[in-house]
PDB file of N, CA and C in Angstrom:
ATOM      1  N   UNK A   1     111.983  98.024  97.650  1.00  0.00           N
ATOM      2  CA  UNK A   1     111.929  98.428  96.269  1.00  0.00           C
ATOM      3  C   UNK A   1     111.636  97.226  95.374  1.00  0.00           C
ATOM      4  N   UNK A   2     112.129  95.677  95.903  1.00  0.00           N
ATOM      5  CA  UNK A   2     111.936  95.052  94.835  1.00  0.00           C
ATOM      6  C   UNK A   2     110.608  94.120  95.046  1.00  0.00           C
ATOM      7  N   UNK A   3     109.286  94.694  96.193  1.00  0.00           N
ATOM      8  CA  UNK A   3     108.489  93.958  96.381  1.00  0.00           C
ATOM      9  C   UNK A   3     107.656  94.991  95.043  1.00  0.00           C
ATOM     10  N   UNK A   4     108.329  96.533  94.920  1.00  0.00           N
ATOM     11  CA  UNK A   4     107.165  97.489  94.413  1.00  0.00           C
ATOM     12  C   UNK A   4     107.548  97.024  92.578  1.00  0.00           C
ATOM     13  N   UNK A   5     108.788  96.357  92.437  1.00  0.00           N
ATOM     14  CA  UNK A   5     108.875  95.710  91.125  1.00  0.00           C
ATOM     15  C   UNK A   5     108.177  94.622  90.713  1.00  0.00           C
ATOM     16  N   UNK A   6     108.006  94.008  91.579  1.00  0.00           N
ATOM     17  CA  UNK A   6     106.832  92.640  91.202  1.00  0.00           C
ATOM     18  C   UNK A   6     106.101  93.179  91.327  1.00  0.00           C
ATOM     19  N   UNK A   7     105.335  94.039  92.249  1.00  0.00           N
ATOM     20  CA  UNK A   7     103.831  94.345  91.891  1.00  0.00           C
ATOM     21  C   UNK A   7     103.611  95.232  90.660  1.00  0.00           C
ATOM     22  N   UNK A   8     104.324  95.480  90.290  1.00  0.00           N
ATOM     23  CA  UNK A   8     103.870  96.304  88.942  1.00  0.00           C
ATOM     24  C   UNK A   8     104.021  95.540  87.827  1.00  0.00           C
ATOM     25  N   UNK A   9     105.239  94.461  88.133  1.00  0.00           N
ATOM     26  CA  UNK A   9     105.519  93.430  87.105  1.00  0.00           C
ATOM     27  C   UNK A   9     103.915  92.299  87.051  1.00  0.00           C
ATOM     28  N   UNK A  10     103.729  92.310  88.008  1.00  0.00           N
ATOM     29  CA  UNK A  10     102.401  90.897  88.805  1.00  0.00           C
ATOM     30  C   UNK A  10     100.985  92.002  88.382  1.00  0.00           C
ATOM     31  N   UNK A  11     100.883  93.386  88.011  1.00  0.00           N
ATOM     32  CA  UNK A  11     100.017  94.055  87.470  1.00  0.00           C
ATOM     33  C   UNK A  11      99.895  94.109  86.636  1.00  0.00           C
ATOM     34  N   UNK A  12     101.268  94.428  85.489  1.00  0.00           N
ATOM     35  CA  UNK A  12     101.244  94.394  83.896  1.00  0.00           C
ATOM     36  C   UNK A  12     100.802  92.732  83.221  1.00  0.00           C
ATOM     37  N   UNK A  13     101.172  91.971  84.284  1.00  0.00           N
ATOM     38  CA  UNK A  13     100.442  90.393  83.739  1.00  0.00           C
ATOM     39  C   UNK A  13      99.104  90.528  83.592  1.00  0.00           C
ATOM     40  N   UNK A  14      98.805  91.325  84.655  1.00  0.00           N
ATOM     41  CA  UNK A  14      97.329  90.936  84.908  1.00  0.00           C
ATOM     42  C   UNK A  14      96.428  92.104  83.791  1.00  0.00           C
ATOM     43  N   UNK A  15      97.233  92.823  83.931  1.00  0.00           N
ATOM     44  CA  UNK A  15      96.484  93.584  82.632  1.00  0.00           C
ATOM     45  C   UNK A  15      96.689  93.336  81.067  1.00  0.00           C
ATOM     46  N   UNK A  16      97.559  92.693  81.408  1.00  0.00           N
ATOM     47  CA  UNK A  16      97.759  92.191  79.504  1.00  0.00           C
ATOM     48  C   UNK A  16      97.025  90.993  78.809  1.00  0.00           C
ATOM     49  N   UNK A  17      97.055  89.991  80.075  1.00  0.00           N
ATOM     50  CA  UNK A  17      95.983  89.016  80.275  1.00  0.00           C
ATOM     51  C   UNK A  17      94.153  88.978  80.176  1.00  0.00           C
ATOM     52  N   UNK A  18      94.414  90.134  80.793  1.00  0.00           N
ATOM     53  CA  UNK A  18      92.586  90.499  80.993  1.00  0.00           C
ATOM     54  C   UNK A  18      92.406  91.327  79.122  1.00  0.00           C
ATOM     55  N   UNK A  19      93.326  91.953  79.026  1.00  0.00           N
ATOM     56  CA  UNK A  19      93.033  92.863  78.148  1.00  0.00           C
ATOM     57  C   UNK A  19      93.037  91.417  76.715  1.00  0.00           C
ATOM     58  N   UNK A  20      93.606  90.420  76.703  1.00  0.00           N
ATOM     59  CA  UNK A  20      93.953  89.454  75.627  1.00  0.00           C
ATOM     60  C   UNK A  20      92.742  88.782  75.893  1.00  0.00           C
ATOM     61  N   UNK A  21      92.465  88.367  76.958  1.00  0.00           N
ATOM     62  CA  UNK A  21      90.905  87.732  77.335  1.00  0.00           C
ATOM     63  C   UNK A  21      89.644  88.067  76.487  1.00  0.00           C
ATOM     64  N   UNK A  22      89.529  89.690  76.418  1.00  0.00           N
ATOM     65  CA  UNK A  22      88.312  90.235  76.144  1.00  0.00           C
ATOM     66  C   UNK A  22      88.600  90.845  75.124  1.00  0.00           C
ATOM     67  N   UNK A  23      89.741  90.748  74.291  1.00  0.00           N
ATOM     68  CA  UNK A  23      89.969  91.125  72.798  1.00  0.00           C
ATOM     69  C   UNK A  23      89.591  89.538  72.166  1.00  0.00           C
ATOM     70  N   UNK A  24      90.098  88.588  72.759  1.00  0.00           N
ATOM     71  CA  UNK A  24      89.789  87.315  72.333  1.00  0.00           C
ATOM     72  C   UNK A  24      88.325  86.824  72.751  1.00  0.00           C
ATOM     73  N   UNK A  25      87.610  87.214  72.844  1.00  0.00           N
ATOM     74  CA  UNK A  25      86.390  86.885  73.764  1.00  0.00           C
ATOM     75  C   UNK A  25      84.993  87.476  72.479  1.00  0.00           C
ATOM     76  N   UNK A  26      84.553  86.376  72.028  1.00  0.00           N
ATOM     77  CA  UNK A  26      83.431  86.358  70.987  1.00  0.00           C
ATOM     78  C   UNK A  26      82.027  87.371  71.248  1.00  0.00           C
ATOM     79  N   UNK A  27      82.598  88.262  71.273  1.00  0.00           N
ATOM     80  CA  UNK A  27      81.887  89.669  71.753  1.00  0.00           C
ATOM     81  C   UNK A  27      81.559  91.074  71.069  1.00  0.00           C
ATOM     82  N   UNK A  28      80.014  91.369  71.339  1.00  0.00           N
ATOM     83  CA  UNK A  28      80.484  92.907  70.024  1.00  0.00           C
ATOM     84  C   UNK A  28      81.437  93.342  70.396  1.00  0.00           C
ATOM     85  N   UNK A  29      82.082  94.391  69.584  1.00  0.00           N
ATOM     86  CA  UNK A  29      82.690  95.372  69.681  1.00  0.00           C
ATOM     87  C   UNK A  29      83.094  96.866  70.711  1.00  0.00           C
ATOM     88  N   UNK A  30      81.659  96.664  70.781  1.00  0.00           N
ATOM     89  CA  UNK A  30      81.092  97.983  71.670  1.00  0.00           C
ATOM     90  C   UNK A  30      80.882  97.374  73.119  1.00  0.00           C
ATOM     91  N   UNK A  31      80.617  96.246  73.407  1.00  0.00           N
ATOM     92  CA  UNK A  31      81.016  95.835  74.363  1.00  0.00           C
ATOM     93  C   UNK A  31      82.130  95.342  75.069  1.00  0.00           C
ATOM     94  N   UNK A  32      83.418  94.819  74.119  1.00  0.00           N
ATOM     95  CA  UNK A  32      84.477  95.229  74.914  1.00  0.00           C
ATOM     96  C   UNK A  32      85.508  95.916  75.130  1.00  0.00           C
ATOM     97  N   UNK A  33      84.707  97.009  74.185  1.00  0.00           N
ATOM     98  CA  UNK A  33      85.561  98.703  74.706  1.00  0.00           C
ATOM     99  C   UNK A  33      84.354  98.804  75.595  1.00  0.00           C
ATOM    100  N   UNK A  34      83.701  98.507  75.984  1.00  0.00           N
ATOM    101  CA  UNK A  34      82.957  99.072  77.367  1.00  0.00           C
ATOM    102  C   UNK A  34      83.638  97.805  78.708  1.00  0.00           C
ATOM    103  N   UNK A  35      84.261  97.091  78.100  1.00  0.00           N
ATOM    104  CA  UNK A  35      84.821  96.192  79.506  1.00  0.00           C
ATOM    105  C   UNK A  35      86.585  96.476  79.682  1.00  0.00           C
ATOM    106  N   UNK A  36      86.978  97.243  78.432  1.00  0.00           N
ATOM    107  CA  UNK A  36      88.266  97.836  78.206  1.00  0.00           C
ATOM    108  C   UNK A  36      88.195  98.704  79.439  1.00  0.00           C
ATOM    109  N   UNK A  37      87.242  99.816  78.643  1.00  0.00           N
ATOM    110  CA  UNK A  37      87.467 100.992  79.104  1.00  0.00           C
ATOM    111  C   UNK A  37      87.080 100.596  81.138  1.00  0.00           C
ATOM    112  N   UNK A  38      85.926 100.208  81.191  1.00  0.00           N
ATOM    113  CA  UNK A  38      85.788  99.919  83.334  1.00  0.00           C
ATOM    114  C   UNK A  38      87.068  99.708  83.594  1.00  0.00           C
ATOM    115  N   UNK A  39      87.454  97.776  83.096  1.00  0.00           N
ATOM    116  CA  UNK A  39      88.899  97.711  83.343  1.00  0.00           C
ATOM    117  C   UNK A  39      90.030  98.731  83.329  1.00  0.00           C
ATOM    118  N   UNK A  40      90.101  99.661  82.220  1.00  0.00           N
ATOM    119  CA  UNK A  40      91.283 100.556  83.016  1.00  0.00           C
ATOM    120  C   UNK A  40      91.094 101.241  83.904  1.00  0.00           C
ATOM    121  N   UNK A  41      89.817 101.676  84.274  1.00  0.00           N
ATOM    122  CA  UNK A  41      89.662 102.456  85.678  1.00  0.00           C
ATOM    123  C   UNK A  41      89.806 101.971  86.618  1.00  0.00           C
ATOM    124  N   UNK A  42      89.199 100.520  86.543  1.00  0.00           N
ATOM    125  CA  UNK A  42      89.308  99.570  87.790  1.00  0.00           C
ATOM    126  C   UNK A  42      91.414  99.743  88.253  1.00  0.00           C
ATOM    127  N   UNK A  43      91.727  99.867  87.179  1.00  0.00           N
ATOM    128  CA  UNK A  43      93.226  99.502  87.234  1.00  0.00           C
ATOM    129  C   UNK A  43      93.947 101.064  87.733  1.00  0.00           C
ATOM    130  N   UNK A  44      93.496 102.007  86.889  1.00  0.00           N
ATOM    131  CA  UNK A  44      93.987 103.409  87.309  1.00  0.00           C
ATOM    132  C   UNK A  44      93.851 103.604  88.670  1.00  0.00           C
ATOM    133  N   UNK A  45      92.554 103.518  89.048  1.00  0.00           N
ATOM    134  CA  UNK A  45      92.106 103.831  90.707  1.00  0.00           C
ATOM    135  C   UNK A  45      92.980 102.939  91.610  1.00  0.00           C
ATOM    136  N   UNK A  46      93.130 101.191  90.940  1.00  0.00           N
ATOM    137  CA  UNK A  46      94.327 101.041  91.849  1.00  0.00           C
ATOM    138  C   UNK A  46      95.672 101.244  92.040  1.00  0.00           C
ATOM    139  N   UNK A  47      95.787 101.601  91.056  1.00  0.00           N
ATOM    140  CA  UNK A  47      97.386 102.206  90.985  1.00  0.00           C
ATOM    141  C   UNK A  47      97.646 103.730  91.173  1.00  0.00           C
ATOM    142  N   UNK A  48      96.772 104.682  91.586  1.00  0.00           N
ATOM    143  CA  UNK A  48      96.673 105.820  92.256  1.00  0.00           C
ATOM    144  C   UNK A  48      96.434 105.976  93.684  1.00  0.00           C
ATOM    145  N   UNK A  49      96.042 104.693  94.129  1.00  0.00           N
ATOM    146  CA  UNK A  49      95.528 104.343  95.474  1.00  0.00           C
ATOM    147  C   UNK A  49      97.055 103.957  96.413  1.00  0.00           C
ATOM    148  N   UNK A  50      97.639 102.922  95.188  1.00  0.00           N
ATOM    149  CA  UNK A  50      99.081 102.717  95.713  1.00  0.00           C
ATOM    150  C   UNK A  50      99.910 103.509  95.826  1.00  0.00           C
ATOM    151  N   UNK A  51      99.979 104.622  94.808  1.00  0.00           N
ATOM    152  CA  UNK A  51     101.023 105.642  94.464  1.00  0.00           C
ATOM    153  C   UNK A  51     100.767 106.603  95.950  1.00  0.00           C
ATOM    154  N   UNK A  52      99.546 106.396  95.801  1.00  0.00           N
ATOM    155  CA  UNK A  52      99.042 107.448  97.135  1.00  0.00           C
ATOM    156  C   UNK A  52      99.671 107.204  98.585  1.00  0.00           C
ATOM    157  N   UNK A  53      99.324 105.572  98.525  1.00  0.00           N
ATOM    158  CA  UNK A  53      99.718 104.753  99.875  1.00  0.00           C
ATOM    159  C   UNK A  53     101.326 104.902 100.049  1.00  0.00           C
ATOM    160  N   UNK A  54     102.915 104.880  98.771  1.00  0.00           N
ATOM    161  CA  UNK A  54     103.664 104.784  98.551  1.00  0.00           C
ATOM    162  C   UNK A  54     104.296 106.179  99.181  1.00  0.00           C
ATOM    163  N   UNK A  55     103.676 107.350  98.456  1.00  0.00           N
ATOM    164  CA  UNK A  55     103.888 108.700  99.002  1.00  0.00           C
ATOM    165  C   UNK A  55     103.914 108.819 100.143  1.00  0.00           C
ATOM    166  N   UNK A  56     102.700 108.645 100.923  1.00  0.00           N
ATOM    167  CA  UNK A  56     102.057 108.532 102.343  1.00  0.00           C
ATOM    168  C   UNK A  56     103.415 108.472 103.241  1.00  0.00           C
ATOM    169  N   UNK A  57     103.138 107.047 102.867  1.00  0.00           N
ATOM    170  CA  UNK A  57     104.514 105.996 103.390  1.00  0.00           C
ATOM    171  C   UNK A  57     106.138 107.149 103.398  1.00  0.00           C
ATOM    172  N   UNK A  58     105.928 107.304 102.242  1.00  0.00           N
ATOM    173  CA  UNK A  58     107.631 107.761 102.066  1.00  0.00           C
ATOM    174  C   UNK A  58     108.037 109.255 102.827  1.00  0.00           C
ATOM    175  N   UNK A  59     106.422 109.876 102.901  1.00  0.00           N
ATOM    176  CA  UNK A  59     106.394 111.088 103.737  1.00  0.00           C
ATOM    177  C   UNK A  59     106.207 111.219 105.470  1.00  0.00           C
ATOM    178  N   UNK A  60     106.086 109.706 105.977  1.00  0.00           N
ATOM    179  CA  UNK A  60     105.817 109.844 107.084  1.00  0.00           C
ATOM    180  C   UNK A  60     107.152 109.045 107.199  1.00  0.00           C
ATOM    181  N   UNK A  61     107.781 108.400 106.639  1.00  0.00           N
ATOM    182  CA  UNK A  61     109.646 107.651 107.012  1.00  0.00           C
ATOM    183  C   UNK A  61     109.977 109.259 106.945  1.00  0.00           C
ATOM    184  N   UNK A  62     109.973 110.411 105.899  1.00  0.00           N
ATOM    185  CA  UNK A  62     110.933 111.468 105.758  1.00  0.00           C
ATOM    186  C   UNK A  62     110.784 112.359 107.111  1.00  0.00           C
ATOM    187  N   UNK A  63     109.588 111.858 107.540  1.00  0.00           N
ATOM    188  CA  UNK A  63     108.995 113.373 108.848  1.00  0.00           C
ATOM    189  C   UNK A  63     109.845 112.611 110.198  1.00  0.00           C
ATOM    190  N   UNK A  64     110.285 111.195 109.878  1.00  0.00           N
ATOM    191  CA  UNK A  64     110.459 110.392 111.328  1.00  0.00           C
ATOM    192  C   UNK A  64     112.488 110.525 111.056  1.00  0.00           C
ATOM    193  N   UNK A  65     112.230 110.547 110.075  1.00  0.00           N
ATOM    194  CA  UNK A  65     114.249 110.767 109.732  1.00  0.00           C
ATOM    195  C   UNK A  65     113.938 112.524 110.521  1.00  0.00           C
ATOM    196  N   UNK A  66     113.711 113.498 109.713  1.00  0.00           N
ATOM    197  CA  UNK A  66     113.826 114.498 109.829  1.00  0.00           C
ATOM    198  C   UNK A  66     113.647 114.998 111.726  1.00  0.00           C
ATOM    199  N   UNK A  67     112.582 114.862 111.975  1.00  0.00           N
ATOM    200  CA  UNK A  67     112.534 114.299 113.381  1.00  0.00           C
ATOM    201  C   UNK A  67     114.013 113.794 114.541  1.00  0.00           C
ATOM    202  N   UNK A  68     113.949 112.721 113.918  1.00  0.00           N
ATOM    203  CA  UNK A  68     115.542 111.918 114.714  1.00  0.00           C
ATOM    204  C   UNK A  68     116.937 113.187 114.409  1.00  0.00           C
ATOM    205  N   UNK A  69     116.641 113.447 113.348  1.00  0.00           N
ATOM    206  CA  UNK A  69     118.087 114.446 113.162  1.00  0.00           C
ATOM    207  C   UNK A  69     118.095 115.377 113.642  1.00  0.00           C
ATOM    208  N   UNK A  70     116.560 116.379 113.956  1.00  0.00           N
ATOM    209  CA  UNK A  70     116.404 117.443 114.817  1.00  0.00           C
ATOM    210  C   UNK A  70     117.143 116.873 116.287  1.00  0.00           C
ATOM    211  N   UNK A  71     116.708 115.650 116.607  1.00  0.00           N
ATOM    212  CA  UNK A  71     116.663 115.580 118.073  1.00  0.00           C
ATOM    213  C   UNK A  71     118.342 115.477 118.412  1.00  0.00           C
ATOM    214  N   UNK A  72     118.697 114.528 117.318  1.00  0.00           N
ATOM    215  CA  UNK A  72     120.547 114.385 117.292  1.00  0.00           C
ATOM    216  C   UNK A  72     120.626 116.216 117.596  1.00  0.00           C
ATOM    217  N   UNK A  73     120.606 116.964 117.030  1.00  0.00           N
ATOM    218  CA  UNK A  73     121.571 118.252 116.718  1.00  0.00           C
ATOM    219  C   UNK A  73     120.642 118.864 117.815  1.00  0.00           C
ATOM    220  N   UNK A  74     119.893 118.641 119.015  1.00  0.00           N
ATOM    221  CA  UNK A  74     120.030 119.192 120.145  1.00  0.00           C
ATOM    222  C   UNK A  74     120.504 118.320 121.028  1.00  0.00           C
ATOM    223  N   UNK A  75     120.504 117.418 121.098  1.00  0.00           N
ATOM    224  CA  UNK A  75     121.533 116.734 122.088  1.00  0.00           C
ATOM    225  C   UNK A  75     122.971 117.159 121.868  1.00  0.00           C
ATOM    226  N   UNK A  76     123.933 117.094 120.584  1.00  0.00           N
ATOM    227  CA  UNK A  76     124.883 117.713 120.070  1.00  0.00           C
ATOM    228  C   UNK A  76     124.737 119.244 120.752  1.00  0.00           C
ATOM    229  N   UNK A  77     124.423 119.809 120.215  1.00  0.00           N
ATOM    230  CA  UNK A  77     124.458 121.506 120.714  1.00  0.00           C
ATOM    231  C   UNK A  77     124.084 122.026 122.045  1.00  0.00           C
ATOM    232  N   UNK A  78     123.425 121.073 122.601  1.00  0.00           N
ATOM    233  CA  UNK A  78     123.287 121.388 124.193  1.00  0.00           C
ATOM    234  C   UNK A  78     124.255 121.623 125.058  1.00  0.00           C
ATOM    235  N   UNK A  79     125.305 120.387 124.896  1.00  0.00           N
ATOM    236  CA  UNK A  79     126.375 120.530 125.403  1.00  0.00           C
ATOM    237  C   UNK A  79     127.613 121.597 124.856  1.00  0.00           C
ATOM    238  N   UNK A  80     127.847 122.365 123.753  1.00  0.00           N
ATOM    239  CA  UNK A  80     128.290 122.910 123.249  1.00  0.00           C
ATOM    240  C   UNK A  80     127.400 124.335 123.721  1.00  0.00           C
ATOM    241  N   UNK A  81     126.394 124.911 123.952  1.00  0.00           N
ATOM    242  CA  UNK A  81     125.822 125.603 125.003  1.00  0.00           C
ATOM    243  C   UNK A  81     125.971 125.931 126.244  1.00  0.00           C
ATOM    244  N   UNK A  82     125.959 124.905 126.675  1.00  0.00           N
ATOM    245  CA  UNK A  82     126.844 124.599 128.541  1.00  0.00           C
ATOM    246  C   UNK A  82     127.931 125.005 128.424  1.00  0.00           C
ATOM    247  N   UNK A  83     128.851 125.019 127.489  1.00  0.00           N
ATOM    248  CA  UNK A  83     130.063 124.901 127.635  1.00  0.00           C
ATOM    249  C   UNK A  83     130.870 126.487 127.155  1.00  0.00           C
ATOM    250  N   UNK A  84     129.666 127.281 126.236  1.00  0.00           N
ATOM    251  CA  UNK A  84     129.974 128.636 126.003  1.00  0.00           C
ATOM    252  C   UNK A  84     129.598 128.983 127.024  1.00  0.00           C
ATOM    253  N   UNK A  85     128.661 129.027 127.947  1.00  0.00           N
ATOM    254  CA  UNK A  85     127.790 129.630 128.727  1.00  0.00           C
ATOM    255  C   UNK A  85     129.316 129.613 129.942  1.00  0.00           C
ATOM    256  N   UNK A  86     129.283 128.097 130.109  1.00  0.00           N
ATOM    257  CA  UNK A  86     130.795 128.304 131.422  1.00  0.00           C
ATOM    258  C   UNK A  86     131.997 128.978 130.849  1.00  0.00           C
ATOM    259  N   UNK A  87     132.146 129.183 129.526  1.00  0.00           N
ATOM    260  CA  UNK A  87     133.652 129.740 129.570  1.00  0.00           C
ATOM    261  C   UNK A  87     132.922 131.093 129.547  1.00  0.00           C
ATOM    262  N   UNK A  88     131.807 131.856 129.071  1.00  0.00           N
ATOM    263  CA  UNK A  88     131.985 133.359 129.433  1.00  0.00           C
ATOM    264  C   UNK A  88     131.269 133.713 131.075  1.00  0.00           C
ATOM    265  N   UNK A  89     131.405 132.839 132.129  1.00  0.00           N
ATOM    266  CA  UNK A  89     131.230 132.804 133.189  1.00  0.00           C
ATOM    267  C   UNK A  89     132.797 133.003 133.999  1.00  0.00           C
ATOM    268  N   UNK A  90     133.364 132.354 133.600  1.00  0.00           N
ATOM    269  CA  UNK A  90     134.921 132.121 134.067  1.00  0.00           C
ATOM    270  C   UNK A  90     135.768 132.982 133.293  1.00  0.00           C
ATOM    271  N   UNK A  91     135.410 134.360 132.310  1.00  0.00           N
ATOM    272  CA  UNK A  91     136.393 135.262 131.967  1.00  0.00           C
ATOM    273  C   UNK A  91     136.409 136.193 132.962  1.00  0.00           C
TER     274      UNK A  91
END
């Protein structure tokens, strides 16, 4: 969790920076709302790419938990199976 805080912290630098760059940058107008505007896409697409990768991630740890706990509660209940099965054998 606290590598996904610096990178967003180590992103908002980098976008506040770029964005101070090309507000400060002896340029028409119309050209750097045209280097605004790329730049936030450049930036959206990567931070949808991560969110994507993050999900991914968090859905294939939930399928591998979910997984392990299935397998616990048949090892658990197997033997609890065997064990109804012999006592209505022996009434």
């Amino acid at each position: 969790m606290k590598s996904g805080i610096v990178l967003l912290g180590v992103l908002a630098g980098i976008v506040a920076g770029t964005l101070l760059g090309i507000l400060l940058a002896p340029e028409k107008g119309s050209d750097t709302r045209k280097k605004i505007t790329k730049k936030r896409n450049d930036y959206t697409d990567a931070l949808k790419k991560k969110v994507k990768e993050f999900r991914n991630n968090i859905t294939e740890q939930f399928e591998n938990v979910k997984e392990e706990i299935s397998e616990l509660a048949e090892e658990v209940t197997e033997p609890t199976k065997k064990t109804k099965r012999n006592v209505k054998v022996t009434k």
